[in-house]
Every structure is written in C-alpha cells, then in structure tokens.
Protein backbone atom coordinates (compact mmCIF):
# COMPACT_ATOMS: atom_id res chain seq x y z
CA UNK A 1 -34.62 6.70 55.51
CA UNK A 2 -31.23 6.78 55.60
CA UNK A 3 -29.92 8.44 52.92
CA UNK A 4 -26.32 8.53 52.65
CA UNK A 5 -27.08 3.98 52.17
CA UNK A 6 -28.99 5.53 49.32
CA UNK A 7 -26.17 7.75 48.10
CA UNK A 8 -23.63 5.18 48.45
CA UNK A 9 -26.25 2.74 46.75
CA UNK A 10 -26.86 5.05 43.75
CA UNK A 11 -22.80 5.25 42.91
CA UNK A 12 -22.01 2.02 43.49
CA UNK A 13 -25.10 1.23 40.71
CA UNK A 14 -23.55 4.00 38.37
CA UNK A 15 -20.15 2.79 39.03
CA UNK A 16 -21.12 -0.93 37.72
CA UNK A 17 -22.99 0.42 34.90
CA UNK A 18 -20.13 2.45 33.93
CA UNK A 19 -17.45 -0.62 34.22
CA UNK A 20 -20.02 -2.52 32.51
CA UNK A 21 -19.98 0.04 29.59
CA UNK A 22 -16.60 0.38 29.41
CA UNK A 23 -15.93 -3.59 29.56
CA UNK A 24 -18.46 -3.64 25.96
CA UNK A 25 -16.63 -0.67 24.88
CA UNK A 26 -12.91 -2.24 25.28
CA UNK A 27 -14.65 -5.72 23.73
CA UNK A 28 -16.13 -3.40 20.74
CA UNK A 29 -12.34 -2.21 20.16
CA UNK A 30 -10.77 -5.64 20.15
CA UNK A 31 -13.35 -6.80 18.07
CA UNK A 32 -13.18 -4.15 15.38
CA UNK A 33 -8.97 -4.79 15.53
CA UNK A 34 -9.56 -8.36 14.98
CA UNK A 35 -12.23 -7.70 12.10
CA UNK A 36 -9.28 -5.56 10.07
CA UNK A 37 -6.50 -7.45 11.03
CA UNK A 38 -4.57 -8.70 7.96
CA UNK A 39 -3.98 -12.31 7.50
CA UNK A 40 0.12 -13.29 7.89
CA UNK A 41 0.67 -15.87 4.72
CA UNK A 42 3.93 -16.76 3.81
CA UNK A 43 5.70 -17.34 0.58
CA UNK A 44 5.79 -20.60 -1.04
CA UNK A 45 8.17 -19.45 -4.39
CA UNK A 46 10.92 -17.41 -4.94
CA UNK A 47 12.21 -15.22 -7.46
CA UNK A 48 14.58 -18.36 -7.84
CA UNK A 49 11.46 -20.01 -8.72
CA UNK A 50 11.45 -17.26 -12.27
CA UNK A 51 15.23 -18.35 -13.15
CA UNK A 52 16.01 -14.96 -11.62
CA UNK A 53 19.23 -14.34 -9.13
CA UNK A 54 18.57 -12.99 -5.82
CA UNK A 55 19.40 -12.60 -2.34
CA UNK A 56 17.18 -12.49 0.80
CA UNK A 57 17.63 -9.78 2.87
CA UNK A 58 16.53 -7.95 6.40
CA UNK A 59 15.69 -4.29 6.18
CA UNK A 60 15.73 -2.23 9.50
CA UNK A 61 12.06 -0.31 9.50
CA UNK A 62 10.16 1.48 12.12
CA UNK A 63 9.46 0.26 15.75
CA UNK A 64 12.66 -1.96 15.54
CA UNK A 65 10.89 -3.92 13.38
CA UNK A 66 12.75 -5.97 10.59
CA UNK A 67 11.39 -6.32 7.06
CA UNK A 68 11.94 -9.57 4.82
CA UNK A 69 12.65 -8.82 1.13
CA UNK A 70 14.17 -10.32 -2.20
CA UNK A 71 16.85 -8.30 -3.53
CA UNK A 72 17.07 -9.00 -7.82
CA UNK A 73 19.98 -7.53 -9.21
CA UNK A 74 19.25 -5.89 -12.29
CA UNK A 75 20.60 -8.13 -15.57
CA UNK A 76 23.50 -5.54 -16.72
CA UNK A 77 26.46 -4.23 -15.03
CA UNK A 78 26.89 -0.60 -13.90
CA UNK A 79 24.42 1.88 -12.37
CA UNK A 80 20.31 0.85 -13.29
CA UNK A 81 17.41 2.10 -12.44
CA UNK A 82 15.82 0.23 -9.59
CA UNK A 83 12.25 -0.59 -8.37
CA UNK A 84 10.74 -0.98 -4.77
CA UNK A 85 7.27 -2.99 -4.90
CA UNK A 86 4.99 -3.72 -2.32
CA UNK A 87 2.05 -5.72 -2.06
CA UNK A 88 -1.55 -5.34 -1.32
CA UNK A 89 -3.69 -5.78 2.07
CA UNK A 90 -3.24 -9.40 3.27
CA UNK A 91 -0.82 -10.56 0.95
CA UNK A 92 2.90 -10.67 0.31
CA UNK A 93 5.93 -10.27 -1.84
CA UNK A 94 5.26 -13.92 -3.89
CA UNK A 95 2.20 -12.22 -5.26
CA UNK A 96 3.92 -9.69 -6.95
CA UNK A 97 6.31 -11.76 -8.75
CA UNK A 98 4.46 -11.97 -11.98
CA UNK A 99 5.79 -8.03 -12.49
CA UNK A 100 9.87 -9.90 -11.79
CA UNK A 101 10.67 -11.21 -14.83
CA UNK A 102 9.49 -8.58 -17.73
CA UNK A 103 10.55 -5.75 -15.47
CA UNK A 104 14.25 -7.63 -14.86
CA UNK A 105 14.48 -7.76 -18.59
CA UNK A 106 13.74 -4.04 -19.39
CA UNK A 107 17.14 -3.52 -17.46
CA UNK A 108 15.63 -2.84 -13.78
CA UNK A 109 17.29 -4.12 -10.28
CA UNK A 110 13.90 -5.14 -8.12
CA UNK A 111 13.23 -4.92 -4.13
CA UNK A 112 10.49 -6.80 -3.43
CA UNK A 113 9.62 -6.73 0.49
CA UNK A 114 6.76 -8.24 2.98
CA UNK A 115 5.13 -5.05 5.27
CA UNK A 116 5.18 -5.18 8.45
CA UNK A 117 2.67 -7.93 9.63
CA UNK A 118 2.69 -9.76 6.26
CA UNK A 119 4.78 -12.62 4.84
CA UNK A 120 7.77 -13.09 7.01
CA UNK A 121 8.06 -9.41 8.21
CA UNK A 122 7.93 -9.08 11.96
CA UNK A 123 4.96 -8.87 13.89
CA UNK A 124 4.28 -4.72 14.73
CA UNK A 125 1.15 -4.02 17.21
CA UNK A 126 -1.05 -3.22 13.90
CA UNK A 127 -1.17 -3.12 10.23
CA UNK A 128 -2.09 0.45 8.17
CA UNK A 129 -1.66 2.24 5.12
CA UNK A 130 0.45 4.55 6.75
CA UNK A 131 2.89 1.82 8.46
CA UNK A 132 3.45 0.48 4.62
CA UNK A 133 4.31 4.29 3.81
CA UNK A 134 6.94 3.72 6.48
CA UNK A 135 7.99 -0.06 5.28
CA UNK A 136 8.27 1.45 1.37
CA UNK A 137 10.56 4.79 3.01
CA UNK A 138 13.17 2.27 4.40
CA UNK A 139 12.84 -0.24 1.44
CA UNK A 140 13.99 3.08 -0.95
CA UNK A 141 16.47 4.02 1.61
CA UNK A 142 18.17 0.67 1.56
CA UNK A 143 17.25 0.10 -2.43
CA UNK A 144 19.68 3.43 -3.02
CA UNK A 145 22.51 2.14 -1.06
CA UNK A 146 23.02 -1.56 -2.94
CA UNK A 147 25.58 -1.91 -5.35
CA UNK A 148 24.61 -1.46 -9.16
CA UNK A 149 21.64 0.54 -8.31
CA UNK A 150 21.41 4.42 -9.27
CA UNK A 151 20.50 6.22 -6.53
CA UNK A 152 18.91 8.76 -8.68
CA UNK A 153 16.68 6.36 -10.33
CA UNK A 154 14.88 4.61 -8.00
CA UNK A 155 11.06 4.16 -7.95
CA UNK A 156 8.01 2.62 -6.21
CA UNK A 157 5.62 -0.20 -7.65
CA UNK A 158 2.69 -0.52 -5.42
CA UNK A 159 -0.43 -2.57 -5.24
CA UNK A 160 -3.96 -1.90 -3.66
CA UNK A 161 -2.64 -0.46 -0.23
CA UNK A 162 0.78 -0.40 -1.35
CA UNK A 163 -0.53 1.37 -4.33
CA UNK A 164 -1.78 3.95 -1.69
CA UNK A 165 1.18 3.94 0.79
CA UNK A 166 3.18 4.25 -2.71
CA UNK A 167 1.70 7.62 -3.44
CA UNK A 168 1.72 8.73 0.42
CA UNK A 169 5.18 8.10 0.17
CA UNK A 170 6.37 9.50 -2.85
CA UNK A 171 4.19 13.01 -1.52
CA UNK A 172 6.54 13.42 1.31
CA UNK A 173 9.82 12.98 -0.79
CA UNK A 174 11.43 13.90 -3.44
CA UNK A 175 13.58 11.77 -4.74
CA UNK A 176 10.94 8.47 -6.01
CA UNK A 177 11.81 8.75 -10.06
CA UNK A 178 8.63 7.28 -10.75
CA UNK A 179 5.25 5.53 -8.98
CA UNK A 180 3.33 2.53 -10.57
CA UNK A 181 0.26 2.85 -8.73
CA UNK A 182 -1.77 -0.67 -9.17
CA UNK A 183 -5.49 -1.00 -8.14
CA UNK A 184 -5.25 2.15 -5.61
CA UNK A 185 -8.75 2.98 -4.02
CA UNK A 186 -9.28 7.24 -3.77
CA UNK A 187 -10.13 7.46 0.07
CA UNK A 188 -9.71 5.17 2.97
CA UNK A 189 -13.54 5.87 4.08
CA UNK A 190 -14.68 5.14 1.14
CA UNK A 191 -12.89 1.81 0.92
CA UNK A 192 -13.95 1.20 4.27
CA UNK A 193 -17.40 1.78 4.33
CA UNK A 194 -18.10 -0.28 1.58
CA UNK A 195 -16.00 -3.10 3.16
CA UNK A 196 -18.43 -2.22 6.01
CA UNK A 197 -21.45 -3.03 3.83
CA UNK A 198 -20.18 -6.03 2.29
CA UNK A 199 -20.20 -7.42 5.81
CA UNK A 200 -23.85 -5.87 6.47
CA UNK A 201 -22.62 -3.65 9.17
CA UNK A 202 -24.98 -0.34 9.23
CA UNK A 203 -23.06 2.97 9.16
CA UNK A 204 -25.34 4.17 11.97
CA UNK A 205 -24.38 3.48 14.61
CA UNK A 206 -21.96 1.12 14.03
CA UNK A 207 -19.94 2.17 11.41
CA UNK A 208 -19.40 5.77 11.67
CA UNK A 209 -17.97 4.46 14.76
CA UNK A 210 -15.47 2.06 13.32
CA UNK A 211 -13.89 4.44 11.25
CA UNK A 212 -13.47 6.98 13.98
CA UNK A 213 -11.48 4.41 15.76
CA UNK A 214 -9.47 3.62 13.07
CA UNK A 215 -8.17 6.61 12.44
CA UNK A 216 -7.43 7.25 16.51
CA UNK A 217 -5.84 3.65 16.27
CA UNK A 218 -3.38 4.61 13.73
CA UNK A 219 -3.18 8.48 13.86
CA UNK A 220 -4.19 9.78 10.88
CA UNK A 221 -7.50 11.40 9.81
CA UNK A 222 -8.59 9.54 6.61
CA UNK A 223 -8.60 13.07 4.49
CA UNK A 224 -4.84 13.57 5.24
CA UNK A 225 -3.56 9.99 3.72
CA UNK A 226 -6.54 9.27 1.01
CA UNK A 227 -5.01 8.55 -2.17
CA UNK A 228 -7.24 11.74 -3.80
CA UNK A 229 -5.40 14.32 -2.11
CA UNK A 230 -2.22 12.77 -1.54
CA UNK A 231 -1.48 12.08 -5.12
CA UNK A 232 -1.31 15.93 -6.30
CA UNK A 233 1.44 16.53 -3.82
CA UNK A 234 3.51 13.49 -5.89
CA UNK A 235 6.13 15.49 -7.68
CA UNK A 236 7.09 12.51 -9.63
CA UNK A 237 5.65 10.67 -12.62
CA UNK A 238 2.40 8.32 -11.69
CA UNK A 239 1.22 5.87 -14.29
CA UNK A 240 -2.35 4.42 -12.34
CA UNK A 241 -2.96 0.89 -13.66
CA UNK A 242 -6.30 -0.38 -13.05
CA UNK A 243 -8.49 -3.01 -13.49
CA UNK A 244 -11.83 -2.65 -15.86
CA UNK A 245 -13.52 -5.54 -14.04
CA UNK A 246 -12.44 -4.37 -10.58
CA UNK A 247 -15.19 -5.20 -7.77
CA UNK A 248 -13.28 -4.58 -4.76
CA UNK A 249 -11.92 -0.65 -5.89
CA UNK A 250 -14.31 0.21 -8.75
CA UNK A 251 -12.32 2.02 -11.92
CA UNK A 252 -14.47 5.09 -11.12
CA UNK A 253 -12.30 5.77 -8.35
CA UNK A 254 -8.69 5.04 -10.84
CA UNK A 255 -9.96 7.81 -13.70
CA UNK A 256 -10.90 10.38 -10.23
CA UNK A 257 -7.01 10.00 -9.42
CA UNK A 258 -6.59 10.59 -12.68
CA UNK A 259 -8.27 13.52 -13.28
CA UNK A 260 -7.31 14.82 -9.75
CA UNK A 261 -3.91 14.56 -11.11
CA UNK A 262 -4.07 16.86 -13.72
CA UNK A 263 -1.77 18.15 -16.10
CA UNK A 264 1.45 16.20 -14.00
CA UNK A 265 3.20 13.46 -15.78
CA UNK A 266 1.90 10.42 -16.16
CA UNK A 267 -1.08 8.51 -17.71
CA UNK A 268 -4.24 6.00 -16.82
CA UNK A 269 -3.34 2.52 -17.93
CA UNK A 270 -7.25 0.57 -18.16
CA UNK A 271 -6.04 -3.09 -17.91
CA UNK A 272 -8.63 -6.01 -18.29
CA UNK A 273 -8.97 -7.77 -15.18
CA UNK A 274 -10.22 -7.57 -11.07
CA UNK A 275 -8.51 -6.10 -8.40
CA UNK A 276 -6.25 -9.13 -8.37
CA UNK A 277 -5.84 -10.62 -11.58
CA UNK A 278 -4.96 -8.90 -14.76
CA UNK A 279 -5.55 -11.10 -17.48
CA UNK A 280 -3.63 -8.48 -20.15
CA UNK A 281 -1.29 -7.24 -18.11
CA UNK A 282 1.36 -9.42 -19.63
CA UNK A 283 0.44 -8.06 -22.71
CA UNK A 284 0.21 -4.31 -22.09
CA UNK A 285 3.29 -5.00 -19.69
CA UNK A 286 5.28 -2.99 -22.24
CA UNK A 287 3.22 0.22 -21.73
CA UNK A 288 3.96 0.09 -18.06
CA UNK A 289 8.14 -0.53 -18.73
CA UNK A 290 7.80 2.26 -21.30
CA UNK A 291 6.47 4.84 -18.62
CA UNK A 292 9.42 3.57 -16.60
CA UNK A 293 11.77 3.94 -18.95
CA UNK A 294 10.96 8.11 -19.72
CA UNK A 295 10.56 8.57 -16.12
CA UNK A 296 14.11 7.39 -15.51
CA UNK A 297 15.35 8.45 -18.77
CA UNK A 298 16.86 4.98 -19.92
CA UNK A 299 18.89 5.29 -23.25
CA UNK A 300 16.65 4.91 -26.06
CA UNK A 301 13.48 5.98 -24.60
CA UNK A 302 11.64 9.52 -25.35
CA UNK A 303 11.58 12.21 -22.57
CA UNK A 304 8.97 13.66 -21.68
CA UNK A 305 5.50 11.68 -19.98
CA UNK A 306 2.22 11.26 -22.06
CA UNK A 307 -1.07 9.82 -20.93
CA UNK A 308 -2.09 6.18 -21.49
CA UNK A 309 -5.13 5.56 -21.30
C-alpha cells in the first residue's frame, strides 16, 4: 500500500471537511447579521407637520458617518434647556414626535436625530446599542453648540435602545442634566434571549451561540453595556418611564432599574400602555416635564428630585 496516497488522501478529506465547516460557519454569521439587522424606514412627517419651526440638519458621528436630525428651537429667546431624543430599535425620529409639542411648550429647544442605519442616517457596517451611545455623544456635542441652547442644560430622551444607549451615555459623561429613559430593557441577554424564543430558536446550541457573536460583532460583553449596571454609574437625574402593559420589555425589568438605582435622583413613572404606545402619556406628560424642569432648575420649579412612581 502506498501510504503517503493515503496521507495525502486523509488531508485533502480533512481539508474539505474543514472548508466545508467553515463555509456553514461564515453562512451561520451572515445569517444571524441578517436576523438582527434593523429595518431602514424613513419619515413621512415633520415637526412642521406639529406647527413647530425647525431646521434639518447633518451631524458628523463616528466612522465618517453623517446623522439626519430636526433641530426645534425652543419657543423663548435666550439660553433654554435643551433635549436630545433618540428612537427605539427599527424606528426613527417621526416616531418620537408625539413627545415635540408638550415638551416645546414647557420652554425646551429639541434634537431629534435618526441612528446610524435608521431613517435617513447613513448606512454604517452594523447597528448596536453601543453605536446609538456614539450617535446620542455627537447629537449632545452639537445640541451644546446651537444658538439659544444652554450648554449646561442639556439632556437625553431615549426610547427602548435609545433608552439604553441614553443611560450608557450619560455613565461615561458628565455633563447630561437629566435622562428620560422610555421602555429600557435591564440586560442585552436578557432581551435577546427572549427575542430568541419568540422566534423558537433553542438556547442550546443555537443560541448561546448567537449571543457570543454578538457581542464579538460589536465589542462589548453584554455585562459591561446592560442597562442594570450601567445606570448606577449615571451621575445625573433618571426618571424611567415605562409601560404597565409592556410585552416586548416586561415592567419587572423598569422597577429592577429602579431599585438598582437607589437613593440617586430620580423616580419610576408606571404609564398605561405597551412598549410602543402609551395611551396616558399625554396625560401624565406633565410629570415627565416636571422632572425636567428640577433637573435643569427652570424658574419656578422645586429643586431637589423625588420619586414618581
């Protein structure tokens, strides 16, 4: 027998099985970047649409990217407190409008913006919780630098993900006056695995899987950005509004933030509705301008932060 034929036989088998492996491995990875990717809708009204004034503008973010936003002057002259908001997964800036007008009456100039990969942002590579952390860093950066807006009162209003990237944010900086935190889940992995199960994909061996390449895909470890731990390191106030009737993050996970909070300023706001509709929120609208108002100390308001709950 001749057996370097069988030598060179046996690699060239292993070698085939290994391409082969590595060709379902690479099709695994597209495949589980496809399954997350976030839909890219654009907006069909403006704040224009509200009887509001506005301007569009282009923000410079990271990976020279360029982010699309609605700048909202705020209704009086001279310095005002200003807000950055953000939108959820898979949405854009249009569906945070509802918050334009009663938040443009209580005095406030508004930034609303489309992340990277939403609305009419650019295109980037991938979406994550951690790239809107970047998008909402640039949007306050450019917020402090417009005319009428004081620098020293500018805040974050965040939804779902941007609810999370708000409070990732705001724990690397100090200078966010204030964080409305809207529908934000506790952990990524939790979030994820039961997105996971919704679409009937086991944890083992699947699963497990998936989030290990998620976090190599956008280079974080879950534990480091999760909402639950990111949120003590928040120096400023955090009012956490959440929905009773929330499927999609259950209000478990709102009163854990909560209580992982502590004694910091701030409060639990419980607001009928789901994860995307708040059917009182126009009502209990005042509570949220109210927290805004103490955190930025607006003329007329009472210092100091108490819990709503």
């Amino acid at each position: 027998m001749d057996h370097n034929l069988f030598d060179i036989s046996a690699v060239t088998s292993l070698a085939t099985i290994l391409a082969g492996c590595g060709l379902a491995l690479a099709a695994f990875h597209a495949l589980i970047r496809w399954s997350l990717r976030a839909p890219k809708v654009a907006e069909r009204s403006t704040p224009g649409t509200l009887g509001l004034p506005y301007m569009e503008a282009h923000i410079a973010t990271a990976n020279g990217k360029q982010l699309f936003a609605w700048f909202v002057p705020a209704p009086a002259q001279g310095p005002a407190p200003a807000l950055a908001v953000v939108h959820g997964w898979g949405g854009n800036m249009e569906t945070m409008l509802p918050l334009a007008l009663p938040l443009h009456r209580a005095g406030y100039a508004l930034l609303f913006f489309d992340a990277r990969s939403h609305g009419r942002s650019d295109q980037d590579s991938f979406s994550s919780m951690p790239r809107f952390a970047e998008d909402l860093d640039h949007a306050l950066d450019w917020l402090k630098w417009q005319p009428g807006v004081d620098p020293q009162r500018v805040g974050a209003v965040g939804h779902s993900v941007g609810a999370a990237a708000a409070l990732l944010a705001a724990s690397r900086r100090d200078d966010v006056a204030a964080v409305v935190s809207i529908a934000a889940f506790s952990h990524p992995q939790t979030m994820m695995r039961r997105l996971l199960a919704s679409w009937h994909v086991p944890y083992v061996p699947f699963g497990w899987y998936v989030l290990l390449y998620v976090q190599h895909v956008i280079g974080h470890r879950f534990d480091d950005i999760a909402p639950i731990n990111t949120i003590v390191r928040v120096r400023s106030p955090v009012l956490l509004v959440h929905g009773t009737e929330d499927v999609t993050v259950p209000v478990a996970e709102a009163e854990a933030l909560h209580a992982r909070r502590g004694e910091k300023r701030g409060g639990l706001l419980l607001v009928k509705g789901s994860h995307d509709s708040y059917e009182e929120l126009d009502s209990q609208i005042g509570d949220v301008v109210y927290f805004l108002d103490r955190a930025n100390n607006v003329e007329g308001s009472i210092e100091g932060l108490c819990e709503t709950s």
